[in-house]
Protein backbone atom coordinates (compact mmCIF):
# COMPACT_ATOMS: atom_id res chain seq x y z
CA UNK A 1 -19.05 -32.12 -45.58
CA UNK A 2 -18.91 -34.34 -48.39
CA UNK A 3 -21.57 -35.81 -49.50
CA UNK A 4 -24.79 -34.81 -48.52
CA UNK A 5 -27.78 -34.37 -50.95
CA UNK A 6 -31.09 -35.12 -51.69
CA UNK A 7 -31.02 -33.93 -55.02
CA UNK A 8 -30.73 -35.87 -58.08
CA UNK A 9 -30.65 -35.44 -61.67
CA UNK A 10 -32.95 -33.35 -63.45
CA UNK A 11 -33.26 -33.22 -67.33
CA UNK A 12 -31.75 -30.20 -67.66
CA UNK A 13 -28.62 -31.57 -66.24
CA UNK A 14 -25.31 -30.06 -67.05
CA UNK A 15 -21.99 -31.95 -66.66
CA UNK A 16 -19.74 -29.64 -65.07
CA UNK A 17 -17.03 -31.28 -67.02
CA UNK A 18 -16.27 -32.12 -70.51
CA UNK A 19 -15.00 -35.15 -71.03
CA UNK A 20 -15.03 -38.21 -73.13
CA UNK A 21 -13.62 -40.35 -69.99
CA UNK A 22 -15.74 -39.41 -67.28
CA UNK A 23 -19.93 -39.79 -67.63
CA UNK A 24 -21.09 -37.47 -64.70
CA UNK A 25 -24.35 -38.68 -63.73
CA UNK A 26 -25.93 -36.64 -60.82
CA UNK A 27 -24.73 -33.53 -57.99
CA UNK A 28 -23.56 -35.92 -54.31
CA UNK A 29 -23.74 -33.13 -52.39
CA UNK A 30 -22.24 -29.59 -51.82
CA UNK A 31 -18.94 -28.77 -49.00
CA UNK A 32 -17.12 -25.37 -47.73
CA UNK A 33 -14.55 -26.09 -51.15
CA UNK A 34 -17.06 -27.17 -53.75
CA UNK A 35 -19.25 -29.93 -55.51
CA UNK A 36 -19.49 -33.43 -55.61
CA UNK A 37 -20.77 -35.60 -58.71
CA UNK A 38 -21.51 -39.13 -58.84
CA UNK A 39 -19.94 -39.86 -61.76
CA UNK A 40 -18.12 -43.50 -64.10
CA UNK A 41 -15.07 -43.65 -65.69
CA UNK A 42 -15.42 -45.11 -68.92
CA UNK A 43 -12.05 -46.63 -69.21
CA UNK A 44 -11.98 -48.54 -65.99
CA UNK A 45 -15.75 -49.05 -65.73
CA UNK A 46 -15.37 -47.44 -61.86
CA UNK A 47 -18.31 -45.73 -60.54
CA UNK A 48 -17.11 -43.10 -58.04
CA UNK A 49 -17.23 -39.11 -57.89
CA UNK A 50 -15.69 -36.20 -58.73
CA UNK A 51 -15.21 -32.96 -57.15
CA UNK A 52 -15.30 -29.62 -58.74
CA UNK A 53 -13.52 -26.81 -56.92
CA UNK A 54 -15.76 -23.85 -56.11
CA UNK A 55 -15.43 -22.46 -52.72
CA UNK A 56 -18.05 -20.74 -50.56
CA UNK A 57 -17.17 -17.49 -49.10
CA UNK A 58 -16.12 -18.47 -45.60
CA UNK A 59 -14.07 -20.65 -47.38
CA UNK A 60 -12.96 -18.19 -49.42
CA UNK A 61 -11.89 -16.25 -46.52
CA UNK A 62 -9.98 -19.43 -45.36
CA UNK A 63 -7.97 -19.42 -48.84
CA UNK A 64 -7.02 -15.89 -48.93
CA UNK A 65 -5.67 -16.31 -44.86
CA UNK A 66 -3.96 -18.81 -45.81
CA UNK A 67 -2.07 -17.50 -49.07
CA UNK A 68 -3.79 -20.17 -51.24
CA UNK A 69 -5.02 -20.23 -55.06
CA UNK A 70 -7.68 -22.63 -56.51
CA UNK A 71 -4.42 -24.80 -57.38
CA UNK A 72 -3.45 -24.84 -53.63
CA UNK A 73 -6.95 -25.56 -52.20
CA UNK A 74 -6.89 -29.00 -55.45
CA UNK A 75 -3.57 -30.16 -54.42
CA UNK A 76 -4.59 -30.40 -50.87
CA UNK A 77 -6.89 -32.50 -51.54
CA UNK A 78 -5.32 -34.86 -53.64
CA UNK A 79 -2.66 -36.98 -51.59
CA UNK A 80 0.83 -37.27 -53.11
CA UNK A 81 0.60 -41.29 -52.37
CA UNK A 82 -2.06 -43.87 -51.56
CA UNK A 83 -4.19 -45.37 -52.36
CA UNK A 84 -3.97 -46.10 -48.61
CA UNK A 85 -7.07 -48.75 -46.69
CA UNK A 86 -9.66 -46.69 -44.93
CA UNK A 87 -8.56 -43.47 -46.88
CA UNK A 88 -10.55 -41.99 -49.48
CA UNK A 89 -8.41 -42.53 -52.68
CA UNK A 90 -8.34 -38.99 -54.71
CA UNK A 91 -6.27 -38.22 -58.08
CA UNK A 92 -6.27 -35.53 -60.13
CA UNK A 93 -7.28 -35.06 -63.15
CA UNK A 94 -8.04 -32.54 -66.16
CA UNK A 95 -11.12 -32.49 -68.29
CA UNK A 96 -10.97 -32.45 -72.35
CA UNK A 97 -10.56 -28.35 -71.80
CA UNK A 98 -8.10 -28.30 -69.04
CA UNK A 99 -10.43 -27.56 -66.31
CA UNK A 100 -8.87 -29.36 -62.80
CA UNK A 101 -11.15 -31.67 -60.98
CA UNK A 102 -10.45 -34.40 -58.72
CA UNK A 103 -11.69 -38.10 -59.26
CA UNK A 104 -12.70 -40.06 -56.56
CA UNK A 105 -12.47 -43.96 -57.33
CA UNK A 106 -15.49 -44.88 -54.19
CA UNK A 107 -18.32 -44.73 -54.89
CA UNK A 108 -20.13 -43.55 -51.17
CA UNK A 109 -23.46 -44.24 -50.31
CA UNK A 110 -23.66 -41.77 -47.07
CA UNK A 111 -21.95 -40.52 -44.18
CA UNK A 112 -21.34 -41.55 -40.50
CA UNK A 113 -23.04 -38.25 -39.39
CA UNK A 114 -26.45 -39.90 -41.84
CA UNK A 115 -26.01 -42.97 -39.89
CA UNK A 116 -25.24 -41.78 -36.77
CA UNK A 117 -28.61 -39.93 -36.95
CA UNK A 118 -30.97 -42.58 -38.26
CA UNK A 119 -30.67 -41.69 -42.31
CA UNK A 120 -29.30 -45.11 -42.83
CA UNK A 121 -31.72 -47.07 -41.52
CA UNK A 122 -30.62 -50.52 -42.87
CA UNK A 123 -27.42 -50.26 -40.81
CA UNK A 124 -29.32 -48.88 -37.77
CA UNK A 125 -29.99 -51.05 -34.43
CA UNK A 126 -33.72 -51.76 -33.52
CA UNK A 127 -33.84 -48.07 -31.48
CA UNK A 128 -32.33 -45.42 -33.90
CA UNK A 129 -33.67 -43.01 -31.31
CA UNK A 130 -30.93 -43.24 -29.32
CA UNK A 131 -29.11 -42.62 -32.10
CA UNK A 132 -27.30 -45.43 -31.12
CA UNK A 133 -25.57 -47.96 -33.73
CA UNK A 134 -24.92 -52.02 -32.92
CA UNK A 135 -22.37 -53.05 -30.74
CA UNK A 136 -20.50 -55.19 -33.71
CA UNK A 137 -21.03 -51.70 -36.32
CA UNK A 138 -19.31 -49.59 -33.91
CA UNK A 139 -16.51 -52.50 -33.62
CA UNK A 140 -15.87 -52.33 -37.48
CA UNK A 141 -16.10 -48.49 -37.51
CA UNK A 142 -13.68 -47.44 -35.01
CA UNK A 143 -11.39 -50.10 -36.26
CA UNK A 144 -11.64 -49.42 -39.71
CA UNK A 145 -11.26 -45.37 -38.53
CA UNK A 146 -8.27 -45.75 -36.47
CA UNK A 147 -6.54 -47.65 -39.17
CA UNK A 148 -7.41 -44.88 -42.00
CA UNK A 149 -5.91 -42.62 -39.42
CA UNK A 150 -2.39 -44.70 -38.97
CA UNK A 151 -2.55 -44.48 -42.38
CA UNK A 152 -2.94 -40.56 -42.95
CA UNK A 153 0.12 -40.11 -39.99
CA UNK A 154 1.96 -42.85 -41.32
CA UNK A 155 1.51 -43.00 -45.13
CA UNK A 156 0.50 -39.17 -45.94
CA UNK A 157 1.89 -37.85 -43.33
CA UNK A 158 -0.37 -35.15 -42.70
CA UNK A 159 -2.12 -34.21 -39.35
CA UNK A 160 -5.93 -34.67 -40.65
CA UNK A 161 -7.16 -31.48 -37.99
CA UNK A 162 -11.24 -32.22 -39.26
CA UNK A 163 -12.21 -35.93 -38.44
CA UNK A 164 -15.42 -35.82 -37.64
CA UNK A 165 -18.57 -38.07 -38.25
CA UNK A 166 -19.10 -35.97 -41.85
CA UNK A 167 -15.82 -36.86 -42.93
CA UNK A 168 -16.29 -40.16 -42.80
CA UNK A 169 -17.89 -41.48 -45.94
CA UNK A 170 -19.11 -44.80 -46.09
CA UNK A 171 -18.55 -47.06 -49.25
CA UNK A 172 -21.43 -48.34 -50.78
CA UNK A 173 -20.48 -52.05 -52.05
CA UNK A 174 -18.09 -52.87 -48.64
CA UNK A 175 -19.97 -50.28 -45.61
CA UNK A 176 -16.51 -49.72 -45.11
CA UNK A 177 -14.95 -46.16 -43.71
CA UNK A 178 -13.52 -43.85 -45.80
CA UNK A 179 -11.45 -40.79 -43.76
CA UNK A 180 -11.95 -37.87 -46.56
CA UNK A 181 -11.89 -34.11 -46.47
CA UNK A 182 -8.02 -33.31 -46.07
CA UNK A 183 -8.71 -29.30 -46.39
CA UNK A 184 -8.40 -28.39 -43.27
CA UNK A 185 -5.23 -31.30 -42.86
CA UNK A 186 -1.69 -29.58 -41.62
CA UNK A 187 1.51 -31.02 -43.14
CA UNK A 188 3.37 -33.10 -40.68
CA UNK A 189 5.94 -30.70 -39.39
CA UNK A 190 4.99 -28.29 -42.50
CA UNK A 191 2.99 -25.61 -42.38
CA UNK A 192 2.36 -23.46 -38.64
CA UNK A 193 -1.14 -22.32 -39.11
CA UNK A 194 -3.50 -21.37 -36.02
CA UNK A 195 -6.43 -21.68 -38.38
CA UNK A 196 -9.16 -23.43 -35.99
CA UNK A 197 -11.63 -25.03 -38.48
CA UNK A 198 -14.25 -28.13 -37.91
CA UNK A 199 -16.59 -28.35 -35.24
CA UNK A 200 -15.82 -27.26 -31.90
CA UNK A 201 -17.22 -30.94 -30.50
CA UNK A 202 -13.97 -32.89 -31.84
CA UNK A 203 -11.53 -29.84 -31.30
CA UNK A 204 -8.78 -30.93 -28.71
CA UNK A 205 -8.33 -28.25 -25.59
CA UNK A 206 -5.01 -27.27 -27.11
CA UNK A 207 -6.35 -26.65 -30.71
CA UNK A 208 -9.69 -24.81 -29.26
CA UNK A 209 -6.93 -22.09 -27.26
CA UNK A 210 -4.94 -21.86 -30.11
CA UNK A 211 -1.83 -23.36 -28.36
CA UNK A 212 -1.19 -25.66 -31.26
CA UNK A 213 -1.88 -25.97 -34.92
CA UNK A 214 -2.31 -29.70 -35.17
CA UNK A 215 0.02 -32.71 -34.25
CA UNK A 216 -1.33 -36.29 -34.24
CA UNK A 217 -2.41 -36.11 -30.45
CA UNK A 218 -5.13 -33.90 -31.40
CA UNK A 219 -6.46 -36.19 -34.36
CA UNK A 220 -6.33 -38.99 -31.62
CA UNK A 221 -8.56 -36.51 -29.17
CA UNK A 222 -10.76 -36.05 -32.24
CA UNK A 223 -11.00 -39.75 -32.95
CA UNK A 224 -12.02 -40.24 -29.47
CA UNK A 225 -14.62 -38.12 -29.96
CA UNK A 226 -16.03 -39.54 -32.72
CA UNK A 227 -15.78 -43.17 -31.08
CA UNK A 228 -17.47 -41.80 -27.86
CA UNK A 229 -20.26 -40.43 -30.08
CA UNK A 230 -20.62 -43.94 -31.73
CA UNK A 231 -20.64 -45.56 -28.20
CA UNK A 232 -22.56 -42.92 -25.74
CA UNK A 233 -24.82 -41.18 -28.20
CA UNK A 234 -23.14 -37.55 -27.62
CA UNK A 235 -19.85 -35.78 -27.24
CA UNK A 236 -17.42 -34.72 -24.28
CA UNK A 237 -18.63 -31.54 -23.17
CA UNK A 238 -21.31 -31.34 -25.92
CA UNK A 239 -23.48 -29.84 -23.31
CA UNK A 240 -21.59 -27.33 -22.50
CA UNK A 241 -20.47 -26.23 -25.90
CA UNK A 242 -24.00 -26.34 -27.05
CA UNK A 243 -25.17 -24.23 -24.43
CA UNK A 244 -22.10 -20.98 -24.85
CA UNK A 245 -22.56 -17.84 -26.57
CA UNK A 246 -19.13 -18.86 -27.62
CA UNK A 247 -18.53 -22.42 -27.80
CA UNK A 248 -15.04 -22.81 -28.78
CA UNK A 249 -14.53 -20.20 -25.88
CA UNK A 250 -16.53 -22.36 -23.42
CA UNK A 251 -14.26 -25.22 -24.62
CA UNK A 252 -10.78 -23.34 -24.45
CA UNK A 253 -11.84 -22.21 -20.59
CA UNK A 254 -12.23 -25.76 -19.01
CA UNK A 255 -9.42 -26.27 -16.78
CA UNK A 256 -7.66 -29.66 -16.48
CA UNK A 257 -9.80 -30.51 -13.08
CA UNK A 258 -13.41 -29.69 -14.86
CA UNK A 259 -11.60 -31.93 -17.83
CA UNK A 260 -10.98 -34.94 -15.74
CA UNK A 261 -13.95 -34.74 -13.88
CA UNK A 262 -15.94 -34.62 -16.71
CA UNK A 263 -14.35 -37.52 -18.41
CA UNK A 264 -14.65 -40.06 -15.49
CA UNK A 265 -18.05 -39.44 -15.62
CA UNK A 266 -18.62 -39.29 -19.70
CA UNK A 267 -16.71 -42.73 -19.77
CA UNK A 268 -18.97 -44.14 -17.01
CA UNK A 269 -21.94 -44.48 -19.57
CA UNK A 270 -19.67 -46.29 -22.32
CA UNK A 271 -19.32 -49.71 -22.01
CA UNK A 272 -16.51 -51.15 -19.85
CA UNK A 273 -14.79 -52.79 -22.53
CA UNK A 274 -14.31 -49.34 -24.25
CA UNK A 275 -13.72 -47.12 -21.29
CA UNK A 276 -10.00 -47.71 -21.41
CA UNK A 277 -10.08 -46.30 -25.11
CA UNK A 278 -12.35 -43.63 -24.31
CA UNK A 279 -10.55 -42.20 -21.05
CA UNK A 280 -7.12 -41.86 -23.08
CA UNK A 281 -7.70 -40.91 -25.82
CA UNK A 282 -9.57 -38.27 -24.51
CA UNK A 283 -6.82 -37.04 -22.01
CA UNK A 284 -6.55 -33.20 -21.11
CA UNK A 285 -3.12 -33.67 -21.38
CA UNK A 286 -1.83 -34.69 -24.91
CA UNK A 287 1.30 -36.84 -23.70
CA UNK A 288 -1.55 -38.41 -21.72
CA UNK A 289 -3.29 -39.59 -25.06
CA UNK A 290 -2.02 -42.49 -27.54
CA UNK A 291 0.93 -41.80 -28.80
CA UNK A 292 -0.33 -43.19 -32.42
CA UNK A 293 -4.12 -44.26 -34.24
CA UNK A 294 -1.89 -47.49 -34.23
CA UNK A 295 -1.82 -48.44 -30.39
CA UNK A 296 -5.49 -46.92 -30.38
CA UNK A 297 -6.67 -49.39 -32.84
CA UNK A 298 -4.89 -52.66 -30.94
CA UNK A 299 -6.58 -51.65 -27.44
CA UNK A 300 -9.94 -51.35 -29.57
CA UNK A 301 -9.24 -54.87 -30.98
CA UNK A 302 -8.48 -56.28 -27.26
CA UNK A 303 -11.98 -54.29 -26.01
């Protein structure tokens, strides 16, 4: 996660930087890799954040499986190009003593998981119970997340592996989303690992048995999740991964007839515009799926 917090500045208040550039103003929130400041630079007047490396121990174990330093967990996160729309825009930079952070030029006022679940009431419909956002929200959403998601494939081309409703920040002047969080992304055609990370909810069936690392079919299957969330209220198989001693288990052991049973049904409570979107992207089969966010995104703008 990236930004999630409730705590603000306190007097005693200690930039984690130095710097002459950057005025650090408050701690964002806390993830698996590190911390997040709100923070202004001085010489473009931006407000945005910045993110101090400092993993947690699961996340150490993460780096050390994967052969990476501190400088290998930073570079992932900063993409070699951009800035790209619907991508969080990240650079790297050093503080007055050399110490690496990475800037964040957004400033982001929550996440899609906070609005999803009522934190954001302002952008809520009248029955936040349901969890349930406005029909012309989700529109703008799932647009605006499919076309960050072109834009990862296409532009960074990196397989993204984690998109989920907490890595989707929301930016607070245009409540437009930002895809973020590219440790757990895979270099297209790069790097082979069978590293399973993110929530089991958003996992494609391959990814949950381990019978592939990443390629951009999965993101799609994750991006239907995510719109099917926005639309229904809950996951594909949410139940059933909720309910197992070992979720990602549960989720590796449905077999392609349990799949597409399931799905007719899960798309029946969408409405019909979307079901189209819904039912492929959320294929059992990946050559079933999209072939690209792209020709997600331009059924989504004829729903």
């Amino acid at each position: 996660m990236i930004y999630s917090s409730d705590e603000s500045v306190t007097e005693d208040f200690v930039s984690p930087i130095n710097s002459l550039r950057f005025v650090v103003e408050e701690l964002a929130g806390r993830g698996s890799w590190g911390e997040v400041f709100y923070a202004t630079d001085t010489r473009t007047g931006r407000r945005g954040a910045i993110k101090i490396i400092n993993p947690t121990p699961i996340a150490e174990e993460q780096k050390l499986r994967r052969g990476w330093d501190n400088k290998g967990v930073i570079t992932r996160d900063v993409p070699s190009s951009g800035p790209y729309e619907n991508v969080l825009h990240t650079e790297l930079f050093h503080d007055d003593d050399g110490k690496e952070f990475v800037w964040m030029p957004s400033r982001v006022s929550h996440t899609l998981e906070d609005e999803l679940l009522g934190l954001d009431n302002d952008r809520m419909s009248d029955n936040p119970a349901n969890r349930r956002l406005g029909m012309k929200r989700i529109e703008e959403l799932a647009l605006g997340i499919a076309n960050g998601l072109e834009n990862v494939h296409q532009g960074l081309h990196i397989i993204h592996r984690d998109l989920k409703p907490k890595n989707v920040l929301i930016e607070e002047s245009s409540f437009r989303p930002l895809i973020a969080d590219f440790g757990s992304s895979t270099i297209i055609d790069g790097s082979k690992t069978k590293d399973c990370v993110g929530d089991i909810c958003i996992k494609s069936y391959e990814i949950a048995r381990n019978d592939s690392s990443g390629h951009v079919h999965s993101d799609i299957f994750s991006l239907g999740q995510v719109v099917g969330r926005m639309l229904i209220g809950s996951y594909l198989h949410q139940e059933v991964v909720s309910n197992a001693i070992n979720p990602n288990k549960a989720l590796a052991e449905i077999s392609e007839g349990v799949a597409k049973a399931s799905l007719e049904d899960y798309v029946s409570k969408a409405p019909k515009a979307f079901r189209k979107v819904l039912k492929k992207s959320l294929a059992y089969n990946p050559n079933d799926r999209y072939k690209s966010a792209e020709d997600l995104r331009d059924d989504l703008v004829k729903a």
